[in-house]
N, C-alpha and C. Protein backbone atom coordinates (compact mmCIF):
# COMPACT_ATOMS: atom_id res chain seq x y z
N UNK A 1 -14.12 4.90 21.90
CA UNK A 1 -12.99 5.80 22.02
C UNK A 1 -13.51 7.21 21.72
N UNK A 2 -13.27 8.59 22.59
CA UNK A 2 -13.57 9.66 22.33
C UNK A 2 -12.44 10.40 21.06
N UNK A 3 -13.00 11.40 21.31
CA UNK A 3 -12.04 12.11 20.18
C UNK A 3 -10.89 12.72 20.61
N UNK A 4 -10.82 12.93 21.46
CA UNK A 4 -9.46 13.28 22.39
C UNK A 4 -8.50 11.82 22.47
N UNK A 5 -8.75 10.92 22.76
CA UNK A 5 -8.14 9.53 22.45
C UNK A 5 -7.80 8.99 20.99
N UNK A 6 -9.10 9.30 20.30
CA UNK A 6 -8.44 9.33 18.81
C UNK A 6 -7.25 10.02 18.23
N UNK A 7 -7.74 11.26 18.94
CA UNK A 7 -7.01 11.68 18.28
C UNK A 7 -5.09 12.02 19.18
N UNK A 8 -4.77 11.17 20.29
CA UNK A 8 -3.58 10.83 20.94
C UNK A 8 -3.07 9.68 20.23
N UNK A 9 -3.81 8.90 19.34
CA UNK A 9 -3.34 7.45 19.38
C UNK A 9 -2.93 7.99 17.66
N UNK A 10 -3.80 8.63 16.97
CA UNK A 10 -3.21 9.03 16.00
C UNK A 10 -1.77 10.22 15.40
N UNK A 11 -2.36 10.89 16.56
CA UNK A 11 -0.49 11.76 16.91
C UNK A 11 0.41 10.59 17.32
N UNK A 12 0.16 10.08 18.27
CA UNK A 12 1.24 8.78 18.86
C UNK A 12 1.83 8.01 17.29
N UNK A 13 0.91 7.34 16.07
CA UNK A 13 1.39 6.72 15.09
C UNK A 13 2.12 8.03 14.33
N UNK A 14 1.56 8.99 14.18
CA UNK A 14 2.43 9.96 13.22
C UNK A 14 3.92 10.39 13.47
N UNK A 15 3.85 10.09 14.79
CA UNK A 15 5.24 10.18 15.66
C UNK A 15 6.14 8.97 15.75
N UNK A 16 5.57 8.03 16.08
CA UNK A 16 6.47 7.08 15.94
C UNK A 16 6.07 6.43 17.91
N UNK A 17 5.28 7.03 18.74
CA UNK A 17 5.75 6.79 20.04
C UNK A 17 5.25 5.72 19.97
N UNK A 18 6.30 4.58 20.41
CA UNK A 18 5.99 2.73 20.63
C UNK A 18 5.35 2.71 22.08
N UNK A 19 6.08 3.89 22.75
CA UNK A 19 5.31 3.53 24.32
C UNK A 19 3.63 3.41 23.87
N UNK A 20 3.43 4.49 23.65
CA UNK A 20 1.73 4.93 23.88
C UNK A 20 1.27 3.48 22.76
N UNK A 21 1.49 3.06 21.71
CA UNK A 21 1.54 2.17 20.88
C UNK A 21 1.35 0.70 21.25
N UNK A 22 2.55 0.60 22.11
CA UNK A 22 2.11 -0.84 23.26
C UNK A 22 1.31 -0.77 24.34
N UNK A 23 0.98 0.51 25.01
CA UNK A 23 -0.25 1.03 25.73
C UNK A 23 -1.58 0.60 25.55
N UNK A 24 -1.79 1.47 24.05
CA UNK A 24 -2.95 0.72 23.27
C UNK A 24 -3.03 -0.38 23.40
N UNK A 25 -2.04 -1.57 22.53
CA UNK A 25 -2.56 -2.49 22.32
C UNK A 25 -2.32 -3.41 24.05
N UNK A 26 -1.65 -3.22 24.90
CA UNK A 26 -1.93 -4.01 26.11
C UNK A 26 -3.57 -3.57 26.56
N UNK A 27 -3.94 -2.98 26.05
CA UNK A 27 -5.81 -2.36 26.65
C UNK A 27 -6.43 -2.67 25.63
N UNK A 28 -6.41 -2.30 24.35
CA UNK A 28 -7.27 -3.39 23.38
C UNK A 28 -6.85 -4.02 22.28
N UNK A 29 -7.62 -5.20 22.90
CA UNK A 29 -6.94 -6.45 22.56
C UNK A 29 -6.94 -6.38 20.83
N UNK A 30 -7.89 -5.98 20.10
CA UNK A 30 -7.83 -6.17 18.53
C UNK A 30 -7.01 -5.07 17.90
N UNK A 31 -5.81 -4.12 18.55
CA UNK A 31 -5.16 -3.28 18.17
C UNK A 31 -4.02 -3.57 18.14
N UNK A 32 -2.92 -3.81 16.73
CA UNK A 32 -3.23 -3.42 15.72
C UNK A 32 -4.34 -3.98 14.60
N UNK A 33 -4.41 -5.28 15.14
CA UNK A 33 -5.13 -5.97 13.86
C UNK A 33 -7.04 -5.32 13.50
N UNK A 34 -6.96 -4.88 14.58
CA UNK A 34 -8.41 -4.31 14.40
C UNK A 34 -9.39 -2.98 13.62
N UNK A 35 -10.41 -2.92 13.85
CA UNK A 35 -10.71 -1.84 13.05
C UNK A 35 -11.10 -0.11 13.77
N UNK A 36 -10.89 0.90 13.53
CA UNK A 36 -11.16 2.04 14.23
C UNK A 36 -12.26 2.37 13.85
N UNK A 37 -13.34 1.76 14.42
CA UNK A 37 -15.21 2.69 13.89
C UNK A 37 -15.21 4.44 14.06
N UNK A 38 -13.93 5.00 14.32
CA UNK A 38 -14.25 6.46 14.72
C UNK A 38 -13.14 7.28 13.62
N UNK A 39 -12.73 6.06 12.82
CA UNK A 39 -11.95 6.40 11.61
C UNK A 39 -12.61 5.70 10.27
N UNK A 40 -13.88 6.46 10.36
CA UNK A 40 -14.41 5.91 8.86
C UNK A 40 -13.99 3.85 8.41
N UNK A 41 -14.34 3.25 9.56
CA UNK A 41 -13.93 1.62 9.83
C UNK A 41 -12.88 1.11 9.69
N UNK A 42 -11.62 1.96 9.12
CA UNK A 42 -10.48 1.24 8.55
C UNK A 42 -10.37 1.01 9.61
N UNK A 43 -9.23 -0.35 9.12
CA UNK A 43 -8.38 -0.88 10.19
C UNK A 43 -7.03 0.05 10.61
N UNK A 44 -7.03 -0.52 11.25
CA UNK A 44 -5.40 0.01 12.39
C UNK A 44 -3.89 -0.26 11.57
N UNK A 45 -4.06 -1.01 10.91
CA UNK A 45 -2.78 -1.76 10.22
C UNK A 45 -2.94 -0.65 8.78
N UNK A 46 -3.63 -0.45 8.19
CA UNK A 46 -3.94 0.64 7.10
C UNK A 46 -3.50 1.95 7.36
N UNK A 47 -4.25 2.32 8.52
CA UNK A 47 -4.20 3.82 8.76
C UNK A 47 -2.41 3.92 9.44
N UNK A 48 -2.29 2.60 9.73
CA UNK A 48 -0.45 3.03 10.43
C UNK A 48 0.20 2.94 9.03
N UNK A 49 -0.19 2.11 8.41
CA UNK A 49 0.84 2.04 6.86
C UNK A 49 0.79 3.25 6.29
N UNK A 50 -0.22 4.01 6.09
CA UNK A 50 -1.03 4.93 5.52
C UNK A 50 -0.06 6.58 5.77
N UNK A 51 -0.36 6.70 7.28
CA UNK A 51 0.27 7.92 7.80
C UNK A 51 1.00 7.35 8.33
N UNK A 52 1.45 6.18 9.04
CA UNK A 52 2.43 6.32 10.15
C UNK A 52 4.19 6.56 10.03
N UNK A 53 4.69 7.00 11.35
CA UNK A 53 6.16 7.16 11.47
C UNK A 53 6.70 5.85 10.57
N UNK A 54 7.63 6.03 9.92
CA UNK A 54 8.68 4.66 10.19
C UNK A 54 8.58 3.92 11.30
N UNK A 55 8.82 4.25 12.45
CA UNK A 55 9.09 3.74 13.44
C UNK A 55 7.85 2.72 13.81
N UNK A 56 6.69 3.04 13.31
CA UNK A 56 5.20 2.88 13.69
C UNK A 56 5.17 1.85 12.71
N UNK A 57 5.37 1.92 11.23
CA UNK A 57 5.16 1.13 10.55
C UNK A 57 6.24 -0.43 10.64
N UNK A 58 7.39 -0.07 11.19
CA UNK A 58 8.13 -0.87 11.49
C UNK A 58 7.77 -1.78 12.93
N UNK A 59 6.96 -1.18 13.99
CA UNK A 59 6.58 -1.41 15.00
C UNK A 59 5.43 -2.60 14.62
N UNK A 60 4.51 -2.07 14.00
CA UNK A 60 3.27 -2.70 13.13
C UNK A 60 3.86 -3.92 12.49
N UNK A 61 4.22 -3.98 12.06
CA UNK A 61 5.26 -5.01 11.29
C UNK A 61 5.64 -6.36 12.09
N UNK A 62 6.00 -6.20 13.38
CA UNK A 62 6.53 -6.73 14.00
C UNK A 62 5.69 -7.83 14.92
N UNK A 63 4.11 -6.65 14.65
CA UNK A 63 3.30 -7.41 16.02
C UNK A 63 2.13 -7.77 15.25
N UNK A 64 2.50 -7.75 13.73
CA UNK A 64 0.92 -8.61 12.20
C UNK A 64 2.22 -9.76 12.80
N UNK A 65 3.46 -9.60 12.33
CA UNK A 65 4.15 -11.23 11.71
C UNK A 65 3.87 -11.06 10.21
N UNK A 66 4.89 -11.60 9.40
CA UNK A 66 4.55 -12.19 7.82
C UNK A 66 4.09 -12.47 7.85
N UNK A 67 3.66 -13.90 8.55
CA UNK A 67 1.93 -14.42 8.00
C UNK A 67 1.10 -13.31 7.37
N UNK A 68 0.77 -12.73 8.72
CA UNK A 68 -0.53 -11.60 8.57
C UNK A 68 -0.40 -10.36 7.80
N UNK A 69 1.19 -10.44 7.71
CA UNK A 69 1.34 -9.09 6.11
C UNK A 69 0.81 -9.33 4.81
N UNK A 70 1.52 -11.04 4.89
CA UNK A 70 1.69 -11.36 3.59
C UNK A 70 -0.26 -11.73 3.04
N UNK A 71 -1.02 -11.86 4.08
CA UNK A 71 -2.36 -12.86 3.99
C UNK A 71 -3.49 -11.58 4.05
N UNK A 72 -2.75 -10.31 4.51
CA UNK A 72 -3.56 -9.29 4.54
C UNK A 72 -4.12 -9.00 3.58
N UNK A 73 -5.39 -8.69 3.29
CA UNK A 73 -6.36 -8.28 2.41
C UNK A 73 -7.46 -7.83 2.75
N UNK A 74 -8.00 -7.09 1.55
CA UNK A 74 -9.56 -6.06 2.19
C UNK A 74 -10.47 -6.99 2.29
N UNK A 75 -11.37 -6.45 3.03
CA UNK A 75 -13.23 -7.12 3.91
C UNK A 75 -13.49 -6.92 2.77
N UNK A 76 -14.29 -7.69 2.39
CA UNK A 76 -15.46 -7.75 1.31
C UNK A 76 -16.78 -6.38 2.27
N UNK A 77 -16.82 -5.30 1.02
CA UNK A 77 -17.66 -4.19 1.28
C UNK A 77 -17.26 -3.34 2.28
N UNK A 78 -16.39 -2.89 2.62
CA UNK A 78 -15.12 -2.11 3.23
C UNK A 78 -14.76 -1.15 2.41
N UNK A 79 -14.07 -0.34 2.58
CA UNK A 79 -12.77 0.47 2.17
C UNK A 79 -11.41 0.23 2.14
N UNK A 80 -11.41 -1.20 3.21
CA UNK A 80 -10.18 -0.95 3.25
C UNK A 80 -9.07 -1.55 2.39
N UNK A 81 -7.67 -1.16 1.95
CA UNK A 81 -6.81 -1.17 1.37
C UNK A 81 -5.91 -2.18 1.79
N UNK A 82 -5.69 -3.35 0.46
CA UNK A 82 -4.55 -4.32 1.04
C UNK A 82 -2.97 -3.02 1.28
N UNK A 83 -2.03 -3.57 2.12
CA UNK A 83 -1.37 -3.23 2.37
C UNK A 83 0.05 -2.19 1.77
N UNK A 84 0.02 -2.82 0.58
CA UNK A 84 1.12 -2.43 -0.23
C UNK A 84 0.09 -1.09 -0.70
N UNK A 85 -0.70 -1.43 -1.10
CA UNK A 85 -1.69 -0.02 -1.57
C UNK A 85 -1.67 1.43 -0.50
N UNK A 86 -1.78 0.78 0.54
CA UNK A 86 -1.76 2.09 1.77
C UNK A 86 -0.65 2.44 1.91
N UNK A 87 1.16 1.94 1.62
CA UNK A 87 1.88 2.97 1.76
C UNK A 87 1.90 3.03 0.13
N UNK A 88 1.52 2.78 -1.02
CA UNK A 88 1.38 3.70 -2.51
C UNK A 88 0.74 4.83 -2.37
N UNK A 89 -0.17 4.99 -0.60
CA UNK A 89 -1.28 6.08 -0.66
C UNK A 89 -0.31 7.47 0.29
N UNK A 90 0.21 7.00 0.40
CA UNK A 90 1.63 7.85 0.88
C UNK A 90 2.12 9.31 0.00
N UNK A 91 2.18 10.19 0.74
CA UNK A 91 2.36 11.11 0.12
C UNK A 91 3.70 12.39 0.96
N UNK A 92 4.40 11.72 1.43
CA UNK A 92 5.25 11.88 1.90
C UNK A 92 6.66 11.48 1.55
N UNK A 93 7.63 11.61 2.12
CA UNK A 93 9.30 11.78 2.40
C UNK A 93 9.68 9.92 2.05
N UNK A 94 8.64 9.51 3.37
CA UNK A 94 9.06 8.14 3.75
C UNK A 94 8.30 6.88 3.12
N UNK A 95 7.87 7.48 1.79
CA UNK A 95 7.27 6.96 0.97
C UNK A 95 7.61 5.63 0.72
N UNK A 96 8.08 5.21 -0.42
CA UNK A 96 9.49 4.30 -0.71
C UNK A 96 10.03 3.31 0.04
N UNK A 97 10.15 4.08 1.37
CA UNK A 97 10.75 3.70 2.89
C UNK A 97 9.24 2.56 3.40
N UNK A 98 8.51 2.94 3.85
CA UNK A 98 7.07 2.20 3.80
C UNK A 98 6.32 1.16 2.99
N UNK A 99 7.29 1.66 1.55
CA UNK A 99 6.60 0.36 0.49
C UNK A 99 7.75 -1.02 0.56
N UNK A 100 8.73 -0.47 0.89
CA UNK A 100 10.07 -1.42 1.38
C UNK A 100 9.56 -2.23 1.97
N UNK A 101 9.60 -2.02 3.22
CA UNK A 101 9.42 -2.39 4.49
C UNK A 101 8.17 -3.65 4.89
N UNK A 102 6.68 -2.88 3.71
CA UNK A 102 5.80 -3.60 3.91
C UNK A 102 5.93 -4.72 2.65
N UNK A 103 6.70 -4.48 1.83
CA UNK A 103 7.30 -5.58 0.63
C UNK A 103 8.45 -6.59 1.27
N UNK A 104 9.06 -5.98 2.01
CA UNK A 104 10.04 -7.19 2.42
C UNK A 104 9.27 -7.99 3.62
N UNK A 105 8.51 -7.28 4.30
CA UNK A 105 8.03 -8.19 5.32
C UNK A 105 7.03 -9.18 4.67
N UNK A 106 6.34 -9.13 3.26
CA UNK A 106 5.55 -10.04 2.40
C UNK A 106 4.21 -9.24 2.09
N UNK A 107 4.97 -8.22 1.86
CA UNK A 107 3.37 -7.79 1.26
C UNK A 107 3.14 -8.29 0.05
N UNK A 108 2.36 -8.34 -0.68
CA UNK A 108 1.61 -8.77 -2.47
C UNK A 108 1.60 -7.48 -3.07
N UNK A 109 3.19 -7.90 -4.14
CA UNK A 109 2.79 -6.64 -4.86
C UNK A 109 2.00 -6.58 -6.10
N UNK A 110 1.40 -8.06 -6.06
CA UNK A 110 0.14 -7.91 -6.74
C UNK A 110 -1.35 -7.97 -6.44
N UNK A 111 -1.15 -7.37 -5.16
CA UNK A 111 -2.60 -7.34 -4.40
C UNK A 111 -3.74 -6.57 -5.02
N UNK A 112 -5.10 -6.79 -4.73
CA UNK A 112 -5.94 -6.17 -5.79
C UNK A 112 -6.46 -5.26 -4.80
N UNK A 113 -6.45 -4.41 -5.62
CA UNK A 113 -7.04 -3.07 -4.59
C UNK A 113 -8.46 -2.22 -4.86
N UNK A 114 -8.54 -1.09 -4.77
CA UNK A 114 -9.53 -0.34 -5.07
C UNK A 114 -9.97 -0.83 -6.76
N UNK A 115 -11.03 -0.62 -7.44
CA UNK A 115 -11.35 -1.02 -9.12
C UNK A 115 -10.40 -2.24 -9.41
N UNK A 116 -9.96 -3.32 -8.37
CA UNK A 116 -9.02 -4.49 -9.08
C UNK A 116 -8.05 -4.18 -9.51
N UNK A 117 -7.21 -2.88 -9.00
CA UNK A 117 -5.65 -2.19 -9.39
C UNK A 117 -5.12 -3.15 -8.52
N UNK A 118 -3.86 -3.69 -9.18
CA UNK A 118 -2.64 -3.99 -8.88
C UNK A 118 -2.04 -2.76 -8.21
N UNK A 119 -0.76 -2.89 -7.50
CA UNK A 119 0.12 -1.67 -6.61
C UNK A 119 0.35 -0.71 -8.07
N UNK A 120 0.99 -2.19 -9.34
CA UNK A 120 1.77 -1.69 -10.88
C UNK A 120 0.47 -0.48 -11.25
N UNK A 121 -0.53 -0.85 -11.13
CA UNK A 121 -1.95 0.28 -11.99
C UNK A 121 -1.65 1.58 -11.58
N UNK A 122 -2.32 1.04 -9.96
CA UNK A 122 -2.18 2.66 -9.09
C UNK A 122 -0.65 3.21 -9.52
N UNK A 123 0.30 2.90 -9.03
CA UNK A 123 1.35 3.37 -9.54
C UNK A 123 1.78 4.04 -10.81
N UNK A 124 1.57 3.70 -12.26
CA UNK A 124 1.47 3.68 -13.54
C UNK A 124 0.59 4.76 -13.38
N UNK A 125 -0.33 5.22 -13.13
CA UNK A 125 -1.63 6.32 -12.96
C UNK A 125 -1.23 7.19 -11.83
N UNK A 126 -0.51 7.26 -10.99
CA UNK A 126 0.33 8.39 -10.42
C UNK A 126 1.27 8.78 -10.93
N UNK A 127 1.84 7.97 -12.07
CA UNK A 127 3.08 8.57 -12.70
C UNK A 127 4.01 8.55 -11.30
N UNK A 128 4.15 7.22 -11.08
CA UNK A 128 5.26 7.49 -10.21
C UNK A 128 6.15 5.60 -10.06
N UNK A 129 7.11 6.45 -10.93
CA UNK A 129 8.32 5.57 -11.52
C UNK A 129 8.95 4.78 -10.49
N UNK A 130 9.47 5.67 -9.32
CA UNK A 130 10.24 5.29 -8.19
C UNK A 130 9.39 3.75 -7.37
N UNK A 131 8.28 3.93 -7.58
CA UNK A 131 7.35 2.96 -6.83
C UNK A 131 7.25 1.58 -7.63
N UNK A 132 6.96 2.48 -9.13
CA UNK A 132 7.23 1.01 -10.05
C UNK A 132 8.19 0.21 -10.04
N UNK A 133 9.52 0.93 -10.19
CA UNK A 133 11.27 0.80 -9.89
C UNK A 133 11.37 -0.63 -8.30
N UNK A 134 10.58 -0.29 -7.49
CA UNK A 134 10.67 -0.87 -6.39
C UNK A 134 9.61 -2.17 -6.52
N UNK A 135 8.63 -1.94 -7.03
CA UNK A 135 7.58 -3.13 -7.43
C UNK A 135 8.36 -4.63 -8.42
N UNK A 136 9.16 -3.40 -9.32
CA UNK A 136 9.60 -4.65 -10.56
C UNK A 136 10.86 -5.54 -9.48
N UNK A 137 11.18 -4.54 -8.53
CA UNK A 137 12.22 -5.57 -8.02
C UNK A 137 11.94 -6.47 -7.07
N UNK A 138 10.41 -6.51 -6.84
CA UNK A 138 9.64 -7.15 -5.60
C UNK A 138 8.94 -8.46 -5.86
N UNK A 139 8.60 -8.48 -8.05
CA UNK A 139 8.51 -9.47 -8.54
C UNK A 139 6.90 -9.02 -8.98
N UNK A 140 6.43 -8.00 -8.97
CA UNK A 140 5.09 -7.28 -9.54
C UNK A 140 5.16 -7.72 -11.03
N UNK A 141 3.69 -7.97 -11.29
CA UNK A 141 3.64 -8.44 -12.18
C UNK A 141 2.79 -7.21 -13.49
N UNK A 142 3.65 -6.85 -14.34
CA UNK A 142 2.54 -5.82 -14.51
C UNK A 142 2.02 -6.19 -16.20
N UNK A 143 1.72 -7.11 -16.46
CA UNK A 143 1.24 -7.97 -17.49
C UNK A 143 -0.40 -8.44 -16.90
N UNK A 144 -0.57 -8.22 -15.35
CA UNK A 144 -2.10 -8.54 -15.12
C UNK A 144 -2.97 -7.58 -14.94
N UNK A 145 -4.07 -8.15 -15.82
CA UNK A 145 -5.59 -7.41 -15.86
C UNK A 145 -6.58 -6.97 -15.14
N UNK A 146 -6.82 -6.25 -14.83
CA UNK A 146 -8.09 -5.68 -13.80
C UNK A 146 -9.22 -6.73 -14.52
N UNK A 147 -9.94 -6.99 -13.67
CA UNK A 147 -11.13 -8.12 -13.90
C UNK A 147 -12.48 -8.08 -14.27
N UNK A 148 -12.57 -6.08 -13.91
CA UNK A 148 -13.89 -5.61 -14.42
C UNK A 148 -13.55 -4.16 -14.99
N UNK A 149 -14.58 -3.36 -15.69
CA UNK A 149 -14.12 -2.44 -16.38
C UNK A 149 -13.38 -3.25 -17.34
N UNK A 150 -12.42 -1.88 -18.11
CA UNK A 150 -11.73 -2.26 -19.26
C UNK A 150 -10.56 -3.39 -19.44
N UNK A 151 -10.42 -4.41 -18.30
CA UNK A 151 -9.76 -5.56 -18.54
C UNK A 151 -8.51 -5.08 -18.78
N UNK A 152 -7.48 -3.88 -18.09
CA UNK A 152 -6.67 -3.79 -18.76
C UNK A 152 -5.26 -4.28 -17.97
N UNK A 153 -4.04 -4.16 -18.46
CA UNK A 153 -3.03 -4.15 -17.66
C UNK A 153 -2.74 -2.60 -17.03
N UNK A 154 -1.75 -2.65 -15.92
CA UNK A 154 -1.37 -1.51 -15.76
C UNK A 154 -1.41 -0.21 -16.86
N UNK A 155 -0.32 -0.25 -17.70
CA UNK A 155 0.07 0.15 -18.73
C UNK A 155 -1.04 0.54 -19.86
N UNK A 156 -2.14 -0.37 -20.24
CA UNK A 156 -3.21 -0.20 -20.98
C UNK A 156 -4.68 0.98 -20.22
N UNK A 157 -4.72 0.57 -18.84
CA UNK A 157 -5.12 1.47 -18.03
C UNK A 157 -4.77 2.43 -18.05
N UNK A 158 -3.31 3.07 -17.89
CA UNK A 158 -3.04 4.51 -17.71
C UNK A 158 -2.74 4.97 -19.05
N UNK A 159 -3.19 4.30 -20.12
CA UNK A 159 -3.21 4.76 -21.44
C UNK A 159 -4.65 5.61 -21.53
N UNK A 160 -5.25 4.62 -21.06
CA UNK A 160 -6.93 5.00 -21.06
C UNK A 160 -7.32 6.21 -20.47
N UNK A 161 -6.48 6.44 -19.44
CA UNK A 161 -6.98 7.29 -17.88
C UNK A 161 -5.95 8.78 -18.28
N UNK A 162 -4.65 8.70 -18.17
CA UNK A 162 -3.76 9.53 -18.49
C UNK A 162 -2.74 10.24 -19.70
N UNK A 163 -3.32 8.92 -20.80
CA UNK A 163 -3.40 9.12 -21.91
C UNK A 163 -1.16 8.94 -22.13
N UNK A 164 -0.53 9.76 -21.30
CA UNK A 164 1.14 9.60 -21.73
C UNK A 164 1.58 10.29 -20.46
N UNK A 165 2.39 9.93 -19.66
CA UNK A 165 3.25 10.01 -18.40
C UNK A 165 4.46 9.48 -18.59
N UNK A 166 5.54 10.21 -17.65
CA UNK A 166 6.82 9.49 -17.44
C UNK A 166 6.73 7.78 -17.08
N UNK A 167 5.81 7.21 -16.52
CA UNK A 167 5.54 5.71 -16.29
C UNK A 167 5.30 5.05 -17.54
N UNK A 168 4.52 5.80 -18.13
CA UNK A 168 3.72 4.94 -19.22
C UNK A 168 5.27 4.52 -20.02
N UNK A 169 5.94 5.51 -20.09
CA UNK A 169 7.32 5.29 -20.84
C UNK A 169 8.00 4.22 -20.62
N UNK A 170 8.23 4.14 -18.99
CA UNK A 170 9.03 3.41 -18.60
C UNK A 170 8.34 1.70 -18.48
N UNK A 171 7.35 1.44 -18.16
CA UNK A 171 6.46 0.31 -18.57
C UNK A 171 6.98 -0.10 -20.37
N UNK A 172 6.47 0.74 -21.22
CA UNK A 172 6.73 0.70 -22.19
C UNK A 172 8.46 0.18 -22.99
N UNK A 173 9.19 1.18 -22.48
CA UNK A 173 10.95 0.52 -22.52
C UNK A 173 10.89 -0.76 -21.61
N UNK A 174 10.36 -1.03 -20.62
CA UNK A 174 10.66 -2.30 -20.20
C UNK A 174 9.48 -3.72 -20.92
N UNK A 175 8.83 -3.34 -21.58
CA UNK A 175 8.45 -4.17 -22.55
C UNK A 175 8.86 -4.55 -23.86
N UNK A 176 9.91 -3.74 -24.64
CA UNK A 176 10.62 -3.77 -25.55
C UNK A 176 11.50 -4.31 -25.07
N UNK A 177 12.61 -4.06 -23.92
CA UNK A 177 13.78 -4.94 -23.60
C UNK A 177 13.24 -6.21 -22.97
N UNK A 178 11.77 -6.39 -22.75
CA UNK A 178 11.73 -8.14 -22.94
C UNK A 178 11.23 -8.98 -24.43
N UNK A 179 10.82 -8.17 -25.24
CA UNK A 179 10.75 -8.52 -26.54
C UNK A 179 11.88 -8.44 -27.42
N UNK A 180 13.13 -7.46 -27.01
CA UNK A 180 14.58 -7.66 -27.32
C UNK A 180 14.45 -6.20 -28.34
N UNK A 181 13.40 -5.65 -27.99
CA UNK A 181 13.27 -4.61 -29.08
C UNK A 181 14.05 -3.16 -28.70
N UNK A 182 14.80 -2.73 -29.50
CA UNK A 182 15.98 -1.82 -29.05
C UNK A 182 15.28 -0.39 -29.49
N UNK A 183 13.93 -0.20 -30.38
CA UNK A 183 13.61 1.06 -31.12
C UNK A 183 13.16 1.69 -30.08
């Protein structure tokens, strides 16, 4: 693929256009499930979670199937990002909207990601509540340990890393109201 094509197919996901979208994939065959060598190897399913429209990510959605949401996970020696992680990598409007979407269709919101972060870590270390808020209701578990490095939970991690955030708080109050502790 040239760079003029790259870069149509990547305006096409930022937009949302399904035409050009089913275009692609009626011409190659491993798109979405495949990988873009002219995008630093990620796959197609990443980089649409990542940047794409709603419309794109909802499109994407449709043509993995749950199976392949829910079973999605990174190549061993890759970059790439289980699923729920690439819209946490979201930095946009439709944030939220993207972690929905790829949670109700079966994403793992305890998938291991970059350093063995859970979605709960990364999240907890962005200081960003709204994501946690949506994790705890997805059934995230944030009592589990990263497996190398400091072994920690979410919460013990962004103690380490960020030292006190609006998250750390809220992790924190929701560990007292399961110990029944009101202080």
């Amino acid at each position: 693929m040239n760079s003029s094509n790259l870069s149509k197919i990547l305006s096409a996901i930022k937009r949302g256009d399904l035409r050009l979208l089913d275009l692609k994939k009626q011409n190659e065959h491993e798109f979405p499930k495949g990988v873009c060598p002219e995008y630093l190897d990620r796959r197609w399913a990443e980089i649409i979670i990542s940047e794409g429209d709603v419309k794109s990510v909802e499109w994407l959605i449709f043509k993995l199937g749950r199976d392949e949401v829910s079973n999605y996970s990174a190549r061993k020696g890759t970059a790439d990002l289980p699923l729920v992680h690439a819209a946490l990598s979201r930095d946009d409007a439709h944030k939220y909207d993207v972690l929905v979407i790829v949670l109700n269709a079966g994403g793992d919101p305890n998938a291991r990601g970059l350093n063995d972060y859970t979605p709960g870590h990364q999240a907890v270390i962005d200081n960003d509540c709204d994501a946690l808020e949506i994790l705890s209701k997805f059934g995230a578990d944030f009592e589990l340990k990263t497996r190398i490095d400091e072994y920690a939970t979410p919460l013990e991690e962004a103690k380490i890393i960020v030292q006190e955030n609006d998250a750390i708080h809220l992790l924190e109050s929701w560990g007292k109201e399961k110990l029944g502790d009101s202080s």
